[in-house]
C-alpha atoms as a PDB file:
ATOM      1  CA  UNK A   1       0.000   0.000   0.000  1.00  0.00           C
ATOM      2  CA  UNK A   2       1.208   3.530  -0.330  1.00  0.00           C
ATOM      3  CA  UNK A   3       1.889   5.687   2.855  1.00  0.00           C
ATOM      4  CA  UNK A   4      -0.245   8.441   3.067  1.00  0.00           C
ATOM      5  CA  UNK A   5       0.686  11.664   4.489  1.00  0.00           C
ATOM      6  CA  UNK A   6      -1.766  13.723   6.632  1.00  0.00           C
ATOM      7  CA  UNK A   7      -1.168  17.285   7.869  1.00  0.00           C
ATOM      8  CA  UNK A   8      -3.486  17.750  11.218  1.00  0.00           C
ATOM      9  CA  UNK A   9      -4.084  21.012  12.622  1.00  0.00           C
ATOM     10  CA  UNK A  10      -5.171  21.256  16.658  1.00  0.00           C
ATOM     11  CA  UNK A  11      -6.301  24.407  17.055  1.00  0.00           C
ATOM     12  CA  UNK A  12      -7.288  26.179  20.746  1.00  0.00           C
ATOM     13  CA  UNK A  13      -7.287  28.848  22.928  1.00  0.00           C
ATOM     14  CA  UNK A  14      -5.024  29.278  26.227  1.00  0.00           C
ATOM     15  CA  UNK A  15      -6.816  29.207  29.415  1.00  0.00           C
ATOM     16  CA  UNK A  16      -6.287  30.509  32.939  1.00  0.00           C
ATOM     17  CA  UNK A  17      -2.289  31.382  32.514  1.00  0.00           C
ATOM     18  CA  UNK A  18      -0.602  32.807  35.196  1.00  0.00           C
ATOM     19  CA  UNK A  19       1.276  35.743  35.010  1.00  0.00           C
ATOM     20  CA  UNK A  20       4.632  33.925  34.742  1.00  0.00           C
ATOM     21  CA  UNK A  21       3.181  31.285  32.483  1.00  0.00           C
ATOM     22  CA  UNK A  22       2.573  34.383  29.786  1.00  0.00           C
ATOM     23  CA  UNK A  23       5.619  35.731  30.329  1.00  0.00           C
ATOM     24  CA  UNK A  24       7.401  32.778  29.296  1.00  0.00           C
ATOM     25  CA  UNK A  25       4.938  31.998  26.575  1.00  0.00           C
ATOM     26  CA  UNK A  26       5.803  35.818  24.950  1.00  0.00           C
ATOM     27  CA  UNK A  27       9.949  35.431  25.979  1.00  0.00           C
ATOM     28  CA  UNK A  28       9.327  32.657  23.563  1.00  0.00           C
ATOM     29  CA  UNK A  29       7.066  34.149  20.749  1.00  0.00           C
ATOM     30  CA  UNK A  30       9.862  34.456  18.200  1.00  0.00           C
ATOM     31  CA  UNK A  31      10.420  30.172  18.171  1.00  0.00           C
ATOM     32  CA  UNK A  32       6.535  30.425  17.704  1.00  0.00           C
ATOM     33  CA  UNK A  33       5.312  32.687  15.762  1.00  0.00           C
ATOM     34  CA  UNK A  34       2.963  31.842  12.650  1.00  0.00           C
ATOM     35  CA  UNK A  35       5.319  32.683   9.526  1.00  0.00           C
ATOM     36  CA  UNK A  36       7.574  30.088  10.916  1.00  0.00           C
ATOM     37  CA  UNK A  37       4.951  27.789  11.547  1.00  0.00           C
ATOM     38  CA  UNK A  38       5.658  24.013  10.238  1.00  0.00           C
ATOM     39  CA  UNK A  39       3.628  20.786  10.149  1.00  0.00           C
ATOM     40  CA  UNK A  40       6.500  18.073  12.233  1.00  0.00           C
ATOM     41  CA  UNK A  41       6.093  14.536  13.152  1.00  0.00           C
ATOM     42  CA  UNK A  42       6.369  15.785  16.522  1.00  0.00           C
ATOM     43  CA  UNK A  43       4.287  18.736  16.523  1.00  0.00           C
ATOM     44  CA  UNK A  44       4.843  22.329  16.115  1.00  0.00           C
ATOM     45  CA  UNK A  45       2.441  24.714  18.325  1.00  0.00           C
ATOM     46  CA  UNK A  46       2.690  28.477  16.680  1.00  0.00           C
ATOM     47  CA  UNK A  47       0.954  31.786  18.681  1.00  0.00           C
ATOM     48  CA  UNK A  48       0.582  35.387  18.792  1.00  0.00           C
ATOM     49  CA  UNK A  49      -0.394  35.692  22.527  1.00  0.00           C
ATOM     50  CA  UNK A  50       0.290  39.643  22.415  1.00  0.00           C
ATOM     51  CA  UNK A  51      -2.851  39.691  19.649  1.00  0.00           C
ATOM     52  CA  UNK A  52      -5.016  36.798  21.032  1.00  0.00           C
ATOM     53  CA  UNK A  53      -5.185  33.902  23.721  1.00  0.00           C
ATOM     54  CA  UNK A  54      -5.251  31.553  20.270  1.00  0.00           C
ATOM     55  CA  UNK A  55      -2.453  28.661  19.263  1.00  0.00           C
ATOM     56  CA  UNK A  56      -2.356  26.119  16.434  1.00  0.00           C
ATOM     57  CA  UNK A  57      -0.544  22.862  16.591  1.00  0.00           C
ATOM     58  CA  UNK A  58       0.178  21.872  13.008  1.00  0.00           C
ATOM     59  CA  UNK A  59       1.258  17.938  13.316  1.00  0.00           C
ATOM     60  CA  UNK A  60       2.163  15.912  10.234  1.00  0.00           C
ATOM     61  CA  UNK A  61       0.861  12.412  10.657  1.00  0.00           C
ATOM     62  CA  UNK A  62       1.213   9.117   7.848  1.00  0.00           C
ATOM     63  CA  UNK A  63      -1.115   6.240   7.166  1.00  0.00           C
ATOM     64  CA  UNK A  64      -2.282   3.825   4.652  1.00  0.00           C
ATOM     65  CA  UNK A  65      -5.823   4.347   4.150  1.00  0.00           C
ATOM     66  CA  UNK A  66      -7.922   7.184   3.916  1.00  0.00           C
ATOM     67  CA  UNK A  67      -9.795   6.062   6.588  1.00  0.00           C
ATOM     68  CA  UNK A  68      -6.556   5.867   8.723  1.00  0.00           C
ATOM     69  CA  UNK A  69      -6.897   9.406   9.142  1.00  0.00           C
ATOM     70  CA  UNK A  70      -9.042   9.350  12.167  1.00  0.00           C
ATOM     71  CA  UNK A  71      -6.839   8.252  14.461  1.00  0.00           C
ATOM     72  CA  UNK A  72      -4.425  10.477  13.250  1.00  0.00           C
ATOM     73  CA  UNK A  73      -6.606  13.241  13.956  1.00  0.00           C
ATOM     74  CA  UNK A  74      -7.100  11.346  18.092  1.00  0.00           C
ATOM     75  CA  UNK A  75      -2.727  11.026  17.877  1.00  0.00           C
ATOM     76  CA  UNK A  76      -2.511  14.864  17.012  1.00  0.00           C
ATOM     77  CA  UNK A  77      -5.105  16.092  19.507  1.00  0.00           C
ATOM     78  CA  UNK A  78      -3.500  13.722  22.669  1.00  0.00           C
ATOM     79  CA  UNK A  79      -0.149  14.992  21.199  1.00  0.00           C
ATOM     80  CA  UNK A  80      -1.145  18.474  21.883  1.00  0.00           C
ATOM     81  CA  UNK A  81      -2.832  18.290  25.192  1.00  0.00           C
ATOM     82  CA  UNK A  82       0.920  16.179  25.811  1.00  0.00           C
ATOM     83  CA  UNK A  83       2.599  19.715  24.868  1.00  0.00           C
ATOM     84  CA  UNK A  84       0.302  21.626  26.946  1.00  0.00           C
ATOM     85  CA  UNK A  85       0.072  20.189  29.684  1.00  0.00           C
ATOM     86  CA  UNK A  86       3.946  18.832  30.488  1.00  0.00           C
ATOM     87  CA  UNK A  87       4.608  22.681  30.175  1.00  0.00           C
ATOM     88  CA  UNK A  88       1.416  23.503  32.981  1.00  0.00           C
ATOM     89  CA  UNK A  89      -0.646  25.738  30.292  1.00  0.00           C
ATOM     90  CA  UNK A  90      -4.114  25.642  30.416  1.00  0.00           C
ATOM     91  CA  UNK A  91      -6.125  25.342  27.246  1.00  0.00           C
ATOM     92  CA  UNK A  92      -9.538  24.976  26.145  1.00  0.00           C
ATOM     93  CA  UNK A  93     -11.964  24.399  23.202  1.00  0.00           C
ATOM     94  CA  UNK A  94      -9.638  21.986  21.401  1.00  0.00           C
ATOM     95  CA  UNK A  95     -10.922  21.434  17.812  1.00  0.00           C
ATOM     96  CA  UNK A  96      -8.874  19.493  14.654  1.00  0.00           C
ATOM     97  CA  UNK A  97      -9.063  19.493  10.961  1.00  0.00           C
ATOM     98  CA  UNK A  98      -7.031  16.940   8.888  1.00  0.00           C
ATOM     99  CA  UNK A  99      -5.979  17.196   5.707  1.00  0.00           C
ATOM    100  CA  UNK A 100      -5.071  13.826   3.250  1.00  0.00           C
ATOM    101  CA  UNK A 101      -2.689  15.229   0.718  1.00  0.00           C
ATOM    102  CA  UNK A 102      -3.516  12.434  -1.068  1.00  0.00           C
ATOM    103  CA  UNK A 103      -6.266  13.900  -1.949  1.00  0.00           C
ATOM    104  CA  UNK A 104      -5.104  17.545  -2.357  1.00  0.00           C
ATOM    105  CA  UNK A 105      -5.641  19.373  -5.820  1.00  0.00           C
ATOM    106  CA  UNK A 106      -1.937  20.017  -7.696  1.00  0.00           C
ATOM    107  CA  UNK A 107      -0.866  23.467  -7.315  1.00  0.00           C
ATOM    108  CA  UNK A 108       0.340  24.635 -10.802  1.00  0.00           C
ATOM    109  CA  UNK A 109       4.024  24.045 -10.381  1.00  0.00           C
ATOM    110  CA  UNK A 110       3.058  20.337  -9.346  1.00  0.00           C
ATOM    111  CA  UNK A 111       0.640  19.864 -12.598  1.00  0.00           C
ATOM    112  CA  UNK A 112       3.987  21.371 -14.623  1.00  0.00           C
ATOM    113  CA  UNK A 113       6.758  19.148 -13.108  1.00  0.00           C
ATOM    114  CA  UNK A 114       4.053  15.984 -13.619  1.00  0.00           C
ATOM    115  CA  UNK A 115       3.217  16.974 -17.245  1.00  0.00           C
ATOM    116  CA  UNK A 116      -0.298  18.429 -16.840  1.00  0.00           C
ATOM    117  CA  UNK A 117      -1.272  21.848 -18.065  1.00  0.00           C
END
């Protein structure tokens, strides 16, 4: 079978931080901030907390079905509360989309490089 590739994104809101908890969230803005932003096997959580209380975790997960992309979707999401929680930040209103490149539409260059017009 071929190995599907699934990009996952957790997205939620902070909850309840302390004061030092947001100061070390912002000290750290720069190694999260969205134009760096990357789906990784192991998850990559991006912010602006100085805008809004929001945060994405982009996670790039791999299966062999389509319908293997559920529990990707349950991996990413546990993954997340994982990252969350070992660091003591609250969070609430967890919600995921996934994504089956598989199934993606080519973007030009890919029709060109493949032979399509």
């Amino acid at each position: 079978m071929t190995q599907r590739t699934f990009r996952i994104l957790v997205r939620g809101s902070f909850d309840a931080l302390t004061d030092g908890q947001r100061a070390e969230l912002l000290a750290e803005a720069a190694e999260h901030d969205v134009l760096t932003a990357a789906f990784t096997e192991e998850g990559h959580l991006s912010y602006d907390l100085a805008a809004r209380p929001f945060f994405t975790f982009r996670v790039l997960e791999h299966g062999e079905r389509e319908e293997d992309i559920a529990a990707a979707t349950v991996r990413a999401e546990t993954a997340a509360e994982l990252w969350l929680t070992d660091r003591g930040y609250g969070y609430k209103n967890l919600r995921s989309t996934a994504q089956d490149l598989s199934l993606a539409p080519l973007g030009a260059r890919q029709k060109r490089e493949r032979g399509g017009n």
